[in-house]
C-alpha atoms as a PDB file:
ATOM      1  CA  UNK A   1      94.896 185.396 -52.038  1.00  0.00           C
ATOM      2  CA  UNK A   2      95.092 184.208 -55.634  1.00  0.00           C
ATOM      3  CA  UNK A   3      97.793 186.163 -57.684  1.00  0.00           C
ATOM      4  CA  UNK A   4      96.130 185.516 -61.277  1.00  0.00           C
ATOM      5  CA  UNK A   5      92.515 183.951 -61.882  1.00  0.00           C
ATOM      6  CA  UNK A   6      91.865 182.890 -65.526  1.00  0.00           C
ATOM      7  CA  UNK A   7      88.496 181.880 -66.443  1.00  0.00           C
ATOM      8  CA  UNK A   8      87.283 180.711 -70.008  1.00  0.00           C
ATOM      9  CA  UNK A   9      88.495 177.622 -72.446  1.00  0.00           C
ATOM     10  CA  UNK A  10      90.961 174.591 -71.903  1.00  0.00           C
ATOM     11  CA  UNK A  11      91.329 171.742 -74.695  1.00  0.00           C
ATOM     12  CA  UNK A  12      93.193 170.273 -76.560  1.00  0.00           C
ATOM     13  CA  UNK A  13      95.311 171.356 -78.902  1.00  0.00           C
ATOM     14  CA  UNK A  14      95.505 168.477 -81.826  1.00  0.00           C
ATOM     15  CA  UNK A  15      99.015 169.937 -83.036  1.00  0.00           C
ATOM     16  CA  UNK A  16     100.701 168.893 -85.884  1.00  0.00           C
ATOM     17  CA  UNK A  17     103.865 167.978 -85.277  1.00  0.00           C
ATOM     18  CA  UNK A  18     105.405 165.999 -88.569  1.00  0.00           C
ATOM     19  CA  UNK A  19     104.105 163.155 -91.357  1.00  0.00           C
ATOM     20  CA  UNK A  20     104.816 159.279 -91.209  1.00  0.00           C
ATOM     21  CA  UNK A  21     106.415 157.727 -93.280  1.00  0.00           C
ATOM     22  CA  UNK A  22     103.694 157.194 -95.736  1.00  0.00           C
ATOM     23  CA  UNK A  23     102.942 161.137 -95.744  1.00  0.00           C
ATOM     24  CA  UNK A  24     100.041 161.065 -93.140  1.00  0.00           C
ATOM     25  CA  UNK A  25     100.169 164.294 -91.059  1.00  0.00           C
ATOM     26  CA  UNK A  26     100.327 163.089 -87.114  1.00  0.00           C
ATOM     27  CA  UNK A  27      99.359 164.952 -84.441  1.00  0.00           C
ATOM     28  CA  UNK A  28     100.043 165.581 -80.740  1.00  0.00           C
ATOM     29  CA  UNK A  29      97.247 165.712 -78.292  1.00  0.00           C
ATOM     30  CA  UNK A  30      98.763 169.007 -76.136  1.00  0.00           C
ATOM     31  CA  UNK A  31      96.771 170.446 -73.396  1.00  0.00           C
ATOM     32  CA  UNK A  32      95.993 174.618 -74.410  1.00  0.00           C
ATOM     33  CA  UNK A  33      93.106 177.154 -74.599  1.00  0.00           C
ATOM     34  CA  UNK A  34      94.775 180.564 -74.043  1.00  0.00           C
ATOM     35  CA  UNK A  35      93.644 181.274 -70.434  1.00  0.00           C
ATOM     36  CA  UNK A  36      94.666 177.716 -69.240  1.00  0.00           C
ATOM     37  CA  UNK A  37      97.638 178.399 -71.287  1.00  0.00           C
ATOM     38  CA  UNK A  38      98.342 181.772 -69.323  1.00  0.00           C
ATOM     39  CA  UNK A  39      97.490 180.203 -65.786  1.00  0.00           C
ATOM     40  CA  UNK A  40     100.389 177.403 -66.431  1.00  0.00           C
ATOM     41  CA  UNK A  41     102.452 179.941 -67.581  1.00  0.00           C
ATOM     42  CA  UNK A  42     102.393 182.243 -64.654  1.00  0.00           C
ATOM     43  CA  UNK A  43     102.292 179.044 -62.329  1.00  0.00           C
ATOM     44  CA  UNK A  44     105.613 178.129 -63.947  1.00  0.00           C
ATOM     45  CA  UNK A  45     106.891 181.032 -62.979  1.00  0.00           C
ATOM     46  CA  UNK A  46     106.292 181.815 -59.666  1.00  0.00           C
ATOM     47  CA  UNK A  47     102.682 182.573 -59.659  1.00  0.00           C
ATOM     48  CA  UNK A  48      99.431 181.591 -57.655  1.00  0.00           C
ATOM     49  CA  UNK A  49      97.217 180.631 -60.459  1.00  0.00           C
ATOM     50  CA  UNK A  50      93.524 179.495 -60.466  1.00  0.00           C
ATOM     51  CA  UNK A  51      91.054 178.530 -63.686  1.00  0.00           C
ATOM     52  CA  UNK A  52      87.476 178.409 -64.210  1.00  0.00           C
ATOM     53  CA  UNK A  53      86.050 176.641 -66.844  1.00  0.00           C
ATOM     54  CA  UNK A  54      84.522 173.507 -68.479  1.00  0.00           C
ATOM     55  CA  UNK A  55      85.586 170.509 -69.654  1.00  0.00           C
ATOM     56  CA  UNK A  56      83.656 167.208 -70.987  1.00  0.00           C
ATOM     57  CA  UNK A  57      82.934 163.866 -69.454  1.00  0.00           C
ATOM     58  CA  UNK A  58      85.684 162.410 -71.142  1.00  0.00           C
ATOM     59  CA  UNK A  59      89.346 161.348 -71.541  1.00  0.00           C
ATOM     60  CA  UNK A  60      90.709 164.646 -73.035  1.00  0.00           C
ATOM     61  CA  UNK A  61      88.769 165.990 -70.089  1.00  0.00           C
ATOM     62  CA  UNK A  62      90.522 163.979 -67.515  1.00  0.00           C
ATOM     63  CA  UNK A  63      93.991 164.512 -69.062  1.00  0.00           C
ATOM     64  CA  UNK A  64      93.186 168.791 -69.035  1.00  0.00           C
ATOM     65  CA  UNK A  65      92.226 168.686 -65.450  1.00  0.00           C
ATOM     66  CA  UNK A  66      95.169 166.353 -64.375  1.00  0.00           C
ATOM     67  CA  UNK A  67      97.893 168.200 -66.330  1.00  0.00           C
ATOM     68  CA  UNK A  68      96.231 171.921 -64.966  1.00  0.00           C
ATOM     69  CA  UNK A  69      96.776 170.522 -61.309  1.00  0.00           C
ATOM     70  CA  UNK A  70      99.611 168.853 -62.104  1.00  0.00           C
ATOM     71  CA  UNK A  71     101.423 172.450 -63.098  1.00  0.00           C
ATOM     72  CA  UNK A  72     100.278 173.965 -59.987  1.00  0.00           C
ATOM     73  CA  UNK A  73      96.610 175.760 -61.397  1.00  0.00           C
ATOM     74  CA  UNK A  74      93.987 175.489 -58.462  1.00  0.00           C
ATOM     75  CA  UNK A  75      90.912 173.342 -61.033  1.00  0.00           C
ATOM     76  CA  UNK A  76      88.458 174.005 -57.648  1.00  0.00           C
ATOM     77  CA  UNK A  77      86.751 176.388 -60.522  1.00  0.00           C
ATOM     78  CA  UNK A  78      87.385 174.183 -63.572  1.00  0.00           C
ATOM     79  CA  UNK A  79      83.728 172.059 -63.880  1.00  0.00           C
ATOM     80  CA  UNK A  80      82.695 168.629 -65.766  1.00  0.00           C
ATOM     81  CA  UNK A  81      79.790 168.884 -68.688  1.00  0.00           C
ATOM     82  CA  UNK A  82      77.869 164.858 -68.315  1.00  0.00           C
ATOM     83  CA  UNK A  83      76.897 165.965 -71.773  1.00  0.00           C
ATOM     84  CA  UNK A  84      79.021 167.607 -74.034  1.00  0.00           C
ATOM     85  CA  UNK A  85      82.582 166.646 -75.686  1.00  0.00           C
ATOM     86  CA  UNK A  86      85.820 168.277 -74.648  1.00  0.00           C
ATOM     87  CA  UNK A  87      86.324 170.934 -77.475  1.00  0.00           C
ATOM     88  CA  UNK A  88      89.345 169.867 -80.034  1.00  0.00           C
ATOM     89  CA  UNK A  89      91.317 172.921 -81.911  1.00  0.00           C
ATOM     90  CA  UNK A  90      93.248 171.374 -84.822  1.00  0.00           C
ATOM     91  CA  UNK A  91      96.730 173.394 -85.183  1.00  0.00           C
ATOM     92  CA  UNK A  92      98.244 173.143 -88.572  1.00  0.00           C
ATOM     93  CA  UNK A  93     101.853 174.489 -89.075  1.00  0.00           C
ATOM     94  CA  UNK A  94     103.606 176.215 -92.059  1.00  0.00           C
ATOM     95  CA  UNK A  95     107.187 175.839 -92.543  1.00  0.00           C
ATOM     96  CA  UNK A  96     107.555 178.931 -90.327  1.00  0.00           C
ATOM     97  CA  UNK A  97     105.956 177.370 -87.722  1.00  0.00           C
ATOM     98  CA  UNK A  98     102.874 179.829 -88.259  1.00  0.00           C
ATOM     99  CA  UNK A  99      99.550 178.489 -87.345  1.00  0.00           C
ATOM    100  CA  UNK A 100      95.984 177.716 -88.899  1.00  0.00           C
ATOM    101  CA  UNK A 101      92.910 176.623 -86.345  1.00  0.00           C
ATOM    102  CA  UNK A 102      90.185 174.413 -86.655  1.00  0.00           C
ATOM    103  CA  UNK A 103      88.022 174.041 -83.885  1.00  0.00           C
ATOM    104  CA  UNK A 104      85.219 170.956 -83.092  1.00  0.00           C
ATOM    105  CA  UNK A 105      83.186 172.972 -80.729  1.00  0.00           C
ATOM    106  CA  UNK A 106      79.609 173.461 -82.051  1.00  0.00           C
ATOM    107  CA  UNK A 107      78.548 172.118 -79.286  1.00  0.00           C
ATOM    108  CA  UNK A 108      81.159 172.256 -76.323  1.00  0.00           C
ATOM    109  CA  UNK A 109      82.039 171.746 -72.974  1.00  0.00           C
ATOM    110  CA  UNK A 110      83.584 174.721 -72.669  1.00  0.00           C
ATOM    111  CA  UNK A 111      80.958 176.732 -74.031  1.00  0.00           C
ATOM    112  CA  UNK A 112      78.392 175.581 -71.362  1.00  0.00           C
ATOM    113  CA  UNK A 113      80.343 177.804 -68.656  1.00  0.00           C
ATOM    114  CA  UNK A 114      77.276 179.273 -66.883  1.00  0.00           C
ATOM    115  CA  UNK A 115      77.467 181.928 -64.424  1.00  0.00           C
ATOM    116  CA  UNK A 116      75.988 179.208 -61.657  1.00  0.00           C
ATOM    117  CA  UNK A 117      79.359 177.038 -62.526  1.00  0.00           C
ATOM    118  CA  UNK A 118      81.695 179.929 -61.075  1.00  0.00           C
ATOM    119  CA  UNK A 119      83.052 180.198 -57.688  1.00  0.00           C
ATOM    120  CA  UNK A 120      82.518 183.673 -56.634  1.00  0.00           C
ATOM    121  CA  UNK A 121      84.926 183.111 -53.830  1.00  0.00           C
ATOM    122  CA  UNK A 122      87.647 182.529 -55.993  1.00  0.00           C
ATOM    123  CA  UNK A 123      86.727 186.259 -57.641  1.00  0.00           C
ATOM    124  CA  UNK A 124      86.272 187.847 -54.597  1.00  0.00           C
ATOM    125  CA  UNK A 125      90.211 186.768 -53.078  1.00  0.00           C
ATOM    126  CA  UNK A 126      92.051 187.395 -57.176  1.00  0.00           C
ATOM    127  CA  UNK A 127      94.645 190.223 -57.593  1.00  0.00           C
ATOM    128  CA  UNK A 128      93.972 189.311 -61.193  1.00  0.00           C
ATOM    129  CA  UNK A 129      90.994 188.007 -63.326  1.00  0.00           C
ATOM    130  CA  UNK A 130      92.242 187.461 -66.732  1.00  0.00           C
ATOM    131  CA  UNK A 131      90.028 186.744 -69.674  1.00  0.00           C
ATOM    132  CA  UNK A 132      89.733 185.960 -73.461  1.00  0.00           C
ATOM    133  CA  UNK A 133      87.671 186.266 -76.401  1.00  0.00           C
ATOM    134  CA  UNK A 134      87.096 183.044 -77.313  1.00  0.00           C
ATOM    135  CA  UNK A 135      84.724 182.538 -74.567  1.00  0.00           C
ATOM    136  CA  UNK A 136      82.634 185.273 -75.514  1.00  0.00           C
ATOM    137  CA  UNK A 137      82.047 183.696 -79.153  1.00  0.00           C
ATOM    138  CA  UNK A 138      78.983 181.776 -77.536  1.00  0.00           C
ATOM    139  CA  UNK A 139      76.381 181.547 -74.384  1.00  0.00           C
ATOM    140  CA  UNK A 140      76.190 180.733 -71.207  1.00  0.00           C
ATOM    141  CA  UNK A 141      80.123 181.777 -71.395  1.00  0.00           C
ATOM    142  CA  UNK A 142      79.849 184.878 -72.648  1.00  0.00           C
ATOM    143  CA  UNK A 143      77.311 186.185 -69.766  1.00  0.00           C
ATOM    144  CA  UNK A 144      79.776 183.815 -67.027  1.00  0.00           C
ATOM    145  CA  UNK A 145      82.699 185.631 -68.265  1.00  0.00           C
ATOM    146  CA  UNK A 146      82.230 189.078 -68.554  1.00  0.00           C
ATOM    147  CA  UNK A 147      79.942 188.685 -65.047  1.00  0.00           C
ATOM    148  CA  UNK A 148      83.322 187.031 -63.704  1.00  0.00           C
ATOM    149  CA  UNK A 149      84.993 190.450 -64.861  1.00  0.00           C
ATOM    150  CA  UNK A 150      82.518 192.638 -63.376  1.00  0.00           C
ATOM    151  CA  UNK A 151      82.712 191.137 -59.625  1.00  0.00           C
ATOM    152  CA  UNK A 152      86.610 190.611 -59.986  1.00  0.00           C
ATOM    153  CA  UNK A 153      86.936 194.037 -60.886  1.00  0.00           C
ATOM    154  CA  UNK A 154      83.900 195.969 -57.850  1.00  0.00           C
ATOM    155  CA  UNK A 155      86.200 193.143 -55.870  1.00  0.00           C
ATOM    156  CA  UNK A 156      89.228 195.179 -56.277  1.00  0.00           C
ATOM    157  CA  UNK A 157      90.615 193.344 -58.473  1.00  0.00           C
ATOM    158  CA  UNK A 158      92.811 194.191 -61.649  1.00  0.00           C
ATOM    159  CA  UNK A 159      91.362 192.616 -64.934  1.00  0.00           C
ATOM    160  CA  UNK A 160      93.645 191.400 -67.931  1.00  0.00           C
ATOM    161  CA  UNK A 161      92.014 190.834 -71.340  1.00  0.00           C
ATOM    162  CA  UNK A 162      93.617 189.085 -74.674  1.00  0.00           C
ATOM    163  CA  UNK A 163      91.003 189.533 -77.681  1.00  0.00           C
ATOM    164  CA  UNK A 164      93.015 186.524 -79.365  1.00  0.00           C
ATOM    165  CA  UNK A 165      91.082 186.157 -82.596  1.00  0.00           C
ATOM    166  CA  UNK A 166      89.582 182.970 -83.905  1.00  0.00           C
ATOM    167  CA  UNK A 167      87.888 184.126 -87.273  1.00  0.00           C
ATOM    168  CA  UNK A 168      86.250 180.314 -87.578  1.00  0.00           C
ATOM    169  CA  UNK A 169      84.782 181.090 -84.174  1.00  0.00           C
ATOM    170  CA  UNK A 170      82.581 183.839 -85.433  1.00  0.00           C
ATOM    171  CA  UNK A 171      79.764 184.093 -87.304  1.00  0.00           C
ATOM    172  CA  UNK A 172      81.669 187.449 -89.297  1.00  0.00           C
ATOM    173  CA  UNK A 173      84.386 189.811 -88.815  1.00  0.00           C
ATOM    174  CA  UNK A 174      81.780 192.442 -87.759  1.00  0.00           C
ATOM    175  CA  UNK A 175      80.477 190.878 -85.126  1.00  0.00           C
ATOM    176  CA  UNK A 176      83.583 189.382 -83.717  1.00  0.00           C
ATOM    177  CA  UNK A 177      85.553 192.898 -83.158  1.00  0.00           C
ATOM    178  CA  UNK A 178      82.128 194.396 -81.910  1.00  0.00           C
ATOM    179  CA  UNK A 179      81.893 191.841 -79.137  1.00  0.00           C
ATOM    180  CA  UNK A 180      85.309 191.826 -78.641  1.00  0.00           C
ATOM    181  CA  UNK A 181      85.213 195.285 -77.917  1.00  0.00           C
ATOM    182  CA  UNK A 182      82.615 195.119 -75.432  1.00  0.00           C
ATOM    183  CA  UNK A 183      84.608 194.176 -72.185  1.00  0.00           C
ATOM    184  CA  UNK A 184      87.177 197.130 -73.186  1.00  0.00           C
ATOM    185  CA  UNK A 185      85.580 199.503 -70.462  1.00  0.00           C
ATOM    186  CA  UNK A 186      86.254 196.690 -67.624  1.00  0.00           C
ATOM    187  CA  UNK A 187      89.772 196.018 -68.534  1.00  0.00           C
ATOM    188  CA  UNK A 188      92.787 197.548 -66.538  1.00  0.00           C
ATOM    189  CA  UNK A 189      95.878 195.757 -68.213  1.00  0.00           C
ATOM    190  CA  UNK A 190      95.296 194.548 -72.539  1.00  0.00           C
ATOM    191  CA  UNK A 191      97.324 192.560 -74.436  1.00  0.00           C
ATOM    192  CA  UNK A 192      97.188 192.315 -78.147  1.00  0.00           C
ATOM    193  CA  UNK A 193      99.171 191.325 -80.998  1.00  0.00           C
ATOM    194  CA  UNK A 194     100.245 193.456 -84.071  1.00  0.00           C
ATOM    195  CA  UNK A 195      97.777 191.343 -85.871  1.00  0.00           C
ATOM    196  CA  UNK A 196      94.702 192.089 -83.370  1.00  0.00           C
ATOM    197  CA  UNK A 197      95.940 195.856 -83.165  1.00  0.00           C
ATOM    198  CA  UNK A 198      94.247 196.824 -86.516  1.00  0.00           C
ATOM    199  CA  UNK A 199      91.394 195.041 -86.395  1.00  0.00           C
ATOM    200  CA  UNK A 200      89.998 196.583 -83.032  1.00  0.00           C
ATOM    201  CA  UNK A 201      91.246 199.933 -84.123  1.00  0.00           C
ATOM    202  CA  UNK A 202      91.925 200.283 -87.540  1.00  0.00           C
ATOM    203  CA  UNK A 203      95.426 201.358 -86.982  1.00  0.00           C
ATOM    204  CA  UNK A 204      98.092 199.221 -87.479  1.00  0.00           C
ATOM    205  CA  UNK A 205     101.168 201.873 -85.931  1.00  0.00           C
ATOM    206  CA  UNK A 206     101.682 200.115 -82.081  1.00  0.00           C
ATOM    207  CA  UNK A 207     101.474 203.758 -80.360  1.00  0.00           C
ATOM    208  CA  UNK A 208      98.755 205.300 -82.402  1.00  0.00           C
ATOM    209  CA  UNK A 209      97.009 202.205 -82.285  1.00  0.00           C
ATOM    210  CA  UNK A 210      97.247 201.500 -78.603  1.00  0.00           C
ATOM    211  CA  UNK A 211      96.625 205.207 -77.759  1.00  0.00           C
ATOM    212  CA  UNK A 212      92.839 204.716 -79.306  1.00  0.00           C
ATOM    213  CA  UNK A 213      92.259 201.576 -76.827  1.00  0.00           C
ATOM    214  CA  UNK A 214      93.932 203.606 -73.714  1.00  0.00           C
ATOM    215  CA  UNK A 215      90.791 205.928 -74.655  1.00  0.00           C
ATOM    216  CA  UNK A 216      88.685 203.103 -73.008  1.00  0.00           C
ATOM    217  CA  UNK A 217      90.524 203.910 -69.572  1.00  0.00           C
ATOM    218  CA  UNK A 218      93.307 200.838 -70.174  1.00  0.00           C
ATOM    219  CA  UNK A 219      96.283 201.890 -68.079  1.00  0.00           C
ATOM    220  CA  UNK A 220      98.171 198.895 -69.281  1.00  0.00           C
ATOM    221  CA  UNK A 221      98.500 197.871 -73.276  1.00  0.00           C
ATOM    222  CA  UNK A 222     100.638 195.448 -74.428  1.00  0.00           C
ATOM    223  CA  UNK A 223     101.412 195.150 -78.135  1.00  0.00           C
ATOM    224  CA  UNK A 224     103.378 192.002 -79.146  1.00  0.00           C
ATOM    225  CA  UNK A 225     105.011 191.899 -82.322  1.00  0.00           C
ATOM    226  CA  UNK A 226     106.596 188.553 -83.117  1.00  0.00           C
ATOM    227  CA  UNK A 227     109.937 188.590 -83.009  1.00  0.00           C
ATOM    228  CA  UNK A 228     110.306 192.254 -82.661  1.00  0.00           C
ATOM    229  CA  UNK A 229     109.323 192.070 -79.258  1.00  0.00           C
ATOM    230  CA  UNK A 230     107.059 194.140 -77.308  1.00  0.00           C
ATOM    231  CA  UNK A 231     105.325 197.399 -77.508  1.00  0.00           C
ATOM    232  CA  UNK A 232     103.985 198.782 -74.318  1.00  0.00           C
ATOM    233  CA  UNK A 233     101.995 201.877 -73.387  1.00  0.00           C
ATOM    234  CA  UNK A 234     101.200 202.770 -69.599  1.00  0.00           C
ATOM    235  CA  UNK A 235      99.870 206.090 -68.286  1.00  0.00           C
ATOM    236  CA  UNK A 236     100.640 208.196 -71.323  1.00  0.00           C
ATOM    237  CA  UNK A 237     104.316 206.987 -71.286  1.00  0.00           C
ATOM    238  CA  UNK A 238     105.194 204.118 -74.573  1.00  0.00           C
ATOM    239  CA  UNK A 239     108.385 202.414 -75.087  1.00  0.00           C
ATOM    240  CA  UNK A 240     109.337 199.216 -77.079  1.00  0.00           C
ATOM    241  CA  UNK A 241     111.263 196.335 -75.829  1.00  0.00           C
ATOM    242  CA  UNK A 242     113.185 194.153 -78.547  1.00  0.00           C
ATOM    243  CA  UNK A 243     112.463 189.909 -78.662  1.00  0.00           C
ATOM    244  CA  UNK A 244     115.129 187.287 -77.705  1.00  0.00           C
ATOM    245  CA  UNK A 245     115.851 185.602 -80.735  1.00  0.00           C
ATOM    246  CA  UNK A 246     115.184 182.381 -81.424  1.00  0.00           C
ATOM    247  CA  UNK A 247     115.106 178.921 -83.338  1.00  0.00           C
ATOM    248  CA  UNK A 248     111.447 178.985 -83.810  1.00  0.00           C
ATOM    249  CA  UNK A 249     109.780 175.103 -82.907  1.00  0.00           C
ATOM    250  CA  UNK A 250     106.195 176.057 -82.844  1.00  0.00           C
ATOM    251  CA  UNK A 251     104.717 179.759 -81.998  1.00  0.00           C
ATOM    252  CA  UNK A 252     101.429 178.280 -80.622  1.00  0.00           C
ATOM    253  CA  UNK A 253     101.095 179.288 -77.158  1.00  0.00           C
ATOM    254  CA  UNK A 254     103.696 181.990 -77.320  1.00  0.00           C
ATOM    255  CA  UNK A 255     101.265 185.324 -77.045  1.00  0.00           C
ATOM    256  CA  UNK A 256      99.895 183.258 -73.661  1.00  0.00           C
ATOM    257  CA  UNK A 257     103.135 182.598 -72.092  1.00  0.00           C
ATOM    258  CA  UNK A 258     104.073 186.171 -72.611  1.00  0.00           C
ATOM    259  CA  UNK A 259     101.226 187.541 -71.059  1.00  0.00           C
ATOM    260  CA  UNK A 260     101.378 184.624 -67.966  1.00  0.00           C
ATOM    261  CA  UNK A 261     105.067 185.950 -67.449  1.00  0.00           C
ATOM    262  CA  UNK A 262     104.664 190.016 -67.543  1.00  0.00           C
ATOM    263  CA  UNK A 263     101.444 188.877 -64.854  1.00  0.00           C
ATOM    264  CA  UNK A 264     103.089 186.847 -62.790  1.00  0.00           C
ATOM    265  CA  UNK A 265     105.571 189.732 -62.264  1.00  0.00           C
ATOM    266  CA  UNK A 266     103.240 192.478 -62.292  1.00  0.00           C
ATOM    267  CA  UNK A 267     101.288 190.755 -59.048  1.00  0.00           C
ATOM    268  CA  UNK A 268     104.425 191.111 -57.388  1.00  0.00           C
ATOM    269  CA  UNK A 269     103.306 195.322 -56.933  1.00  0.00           C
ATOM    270  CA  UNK A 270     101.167 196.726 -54.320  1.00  0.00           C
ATOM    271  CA  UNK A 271      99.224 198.338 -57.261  1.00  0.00           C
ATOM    272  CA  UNK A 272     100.213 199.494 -60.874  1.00  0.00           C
ATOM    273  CA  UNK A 273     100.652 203.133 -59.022  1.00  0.00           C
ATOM    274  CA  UNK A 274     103.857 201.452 -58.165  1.00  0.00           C
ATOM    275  CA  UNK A 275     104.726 200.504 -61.573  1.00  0.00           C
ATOM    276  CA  UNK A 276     107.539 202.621 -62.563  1.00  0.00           C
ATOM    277  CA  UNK A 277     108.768 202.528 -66.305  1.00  0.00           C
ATOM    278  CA  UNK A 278     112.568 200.926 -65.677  1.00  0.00           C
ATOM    279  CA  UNK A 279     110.565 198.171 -63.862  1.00  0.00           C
ATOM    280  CA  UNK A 280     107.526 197.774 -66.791  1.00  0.00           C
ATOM    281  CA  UNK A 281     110.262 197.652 -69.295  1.00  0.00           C
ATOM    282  CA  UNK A 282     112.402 194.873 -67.160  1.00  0.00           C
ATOM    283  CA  UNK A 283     108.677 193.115 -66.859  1.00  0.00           C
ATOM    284  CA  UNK A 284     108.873 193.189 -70.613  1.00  0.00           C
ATOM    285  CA  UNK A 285     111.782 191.633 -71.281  1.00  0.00           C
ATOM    286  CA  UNK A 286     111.576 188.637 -68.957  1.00  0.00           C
ATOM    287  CA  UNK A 287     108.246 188.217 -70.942  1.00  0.00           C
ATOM    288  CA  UNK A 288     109.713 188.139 -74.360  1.00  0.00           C
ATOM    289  CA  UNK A 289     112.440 185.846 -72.684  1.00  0.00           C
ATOM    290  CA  UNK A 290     109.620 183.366 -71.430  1.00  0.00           C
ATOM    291  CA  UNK A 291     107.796 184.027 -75.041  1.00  0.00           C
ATOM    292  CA  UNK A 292     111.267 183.074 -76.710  1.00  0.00           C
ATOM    293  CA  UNK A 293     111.659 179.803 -74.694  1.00  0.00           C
ATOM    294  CA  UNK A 294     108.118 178.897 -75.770  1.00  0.00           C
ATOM    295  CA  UNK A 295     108.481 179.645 -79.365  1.00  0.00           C
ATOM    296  CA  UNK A 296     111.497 177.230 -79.762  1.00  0.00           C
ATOM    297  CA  UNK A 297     109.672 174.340 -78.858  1.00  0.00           C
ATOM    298  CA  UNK A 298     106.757 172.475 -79.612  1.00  0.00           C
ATOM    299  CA  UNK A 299     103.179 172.354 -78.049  1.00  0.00           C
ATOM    300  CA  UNK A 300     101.699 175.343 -75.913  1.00  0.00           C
ATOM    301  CA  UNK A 301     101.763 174.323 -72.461  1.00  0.00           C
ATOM    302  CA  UNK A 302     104.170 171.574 -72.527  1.00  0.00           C
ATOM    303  CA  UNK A 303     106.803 174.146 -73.898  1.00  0.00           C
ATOM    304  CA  UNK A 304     106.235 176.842 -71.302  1.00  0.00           C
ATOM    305  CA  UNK A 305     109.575 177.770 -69.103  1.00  0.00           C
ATOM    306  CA  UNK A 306     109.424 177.190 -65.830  1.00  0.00           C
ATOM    307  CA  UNK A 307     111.367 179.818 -62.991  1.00  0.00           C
ATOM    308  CA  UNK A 308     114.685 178.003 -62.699  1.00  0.00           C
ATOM    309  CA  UNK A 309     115.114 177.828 -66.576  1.00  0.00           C
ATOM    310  CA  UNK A 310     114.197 181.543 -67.083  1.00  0.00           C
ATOM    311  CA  UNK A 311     116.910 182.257 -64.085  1.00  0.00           C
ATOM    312  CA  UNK A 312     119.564 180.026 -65.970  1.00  0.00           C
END
């Protein structure tokens, strides 16, 4: 068995990481996409991680599949496009370390992900499917994806969803948070940031908020909130743990290395029937420990923690 299976984007992440001399903004080439982000992650820490997805014909495509098997992600799932580029997301930073995206994707390896391209064997032996939005900006991923979902999930599978909003990767606000609602009714464990919370529910309070997506049969919601820490809501019962303060480097990839931490624990249960509060909110913290780590460096995966460090 698989412990986590992500399917959706990987590329790379065209970070900004200082100017020359002359003023020029330079730029790291880091591998990221937030479900490859969240398979590394949860590999890092202990985890059985596969992806599916799609990159191009290319060097950056090369490079993604290399470092993804070189972190311990199964890439059996993770296909070549002979036609289309690797997509490029251009990460600007504020002082803060605070991001801004711009994505070269119109058209995209990644958005090519057809249905035929995924291994249903890799579904049908998951504890875990985990998912995105940003796949289901565009077809053939959208269809791939959310099919992915539905035979994870009649599999016996748990499914995990992020609805990580990329406003440039929609054609409008409306029709982003309607078809980022859409998988809401497959979804057993949701994480979302205190940004995300309002704009799928209109509340911005963490436990009203995350009581109107529980509605949608979610036993699991996770509501991250910076360096506050984590909200969490499971079976009726809500509690907040605080964050591990930090020096922040770069926050990009932070959100996905929480989420590949509290999964890479939670696949350590028999079922979430066994999840007991004491051990959700202990869950919690090691994520927002991992999350932490992340956020004081630079780049998404190359700044994830790995076991030993988070044990230190």
């Amino acid at each position: 068995m698989t412990d986590i299976t992500a399917i959706g984007e990987v590329l790379i992440d065209l970070t900004q990481s200082g100017l020359t001399d002359q003023g020029i903004p330079r730029f790291d080439a880091n591998p990221g996409g937030a479900p490859a982000n969240l398979a590394v992650a949860a590999a890092r820490l202990g985890a059985k991680t596969a992806f599916v997805g799609r990159v191009g014909s290319d060097s950056f495509g090369s490079y993604l599949i290399r470092c993804l098997s070189e972190n311990g992600v199964d890439v059996s799932g993770l296909s070549v496009d002979p036609r289309e580029h690797t997509t490029l997301a251009v990460v600007a930073l504020d002082k803060t370390g605070e991001r801004t995206f711009s994505f070269y994707r119109d058209p995209s390896a990644d958005v090519n992900l057809a249905w035929a391209d995924v291994p249903e064997g890799l579904l049908q032996r998951t504890k875990v499917l985990h998912f995105g939005s940003v796949s289901l900006t565009a077809e053939p991923s959208r269809t791939a994806t959310l099919q992915a979902a539905k035979t994870a999930r009649e599999a016996g599978a748990l499914v995990s969803y992020d609805p990580n909003y990329r406003a440039s990767l929609w054609p409008d606000e409306q029709t982003a948070i309607r078809r980022m609602l859409e998988p809401l009714p497959l979804v057993d464990i949701l994480k979302v940031s205190d940004e995300e919370l309002p704009l799928l529910t209109g509340i911005s309070d963490p436990d009203r908020g995350s009581a109107r997506l529980a509605e949608k049969g979610i036993r699991l919601v996770l509501v991250t909130l910076g360096a506050h820490g984590a909200f969490y809501r499971f079976d009726g019962k809500i509690g907040h743990v605080p964050g591990v303060p930090c020096r922040v480097g770069d926050t990009n990839g932070s959100g996905d290395t929480f989420f590949g931490a509290a999964l890479s624990r939670l696949v350590k249960l028999p079922s979430l029937d066994a999840l007991t509060i004491p051990e959700l909110e202990r869950i919690v913290a090691f994520a927002n420990k991992a999350a932490s780590i992340t956020t004081s460096r630079h780049g998404a995966i190359p700044a994830m923690p790995t076991l030993q460090e988070m044990e230190n």
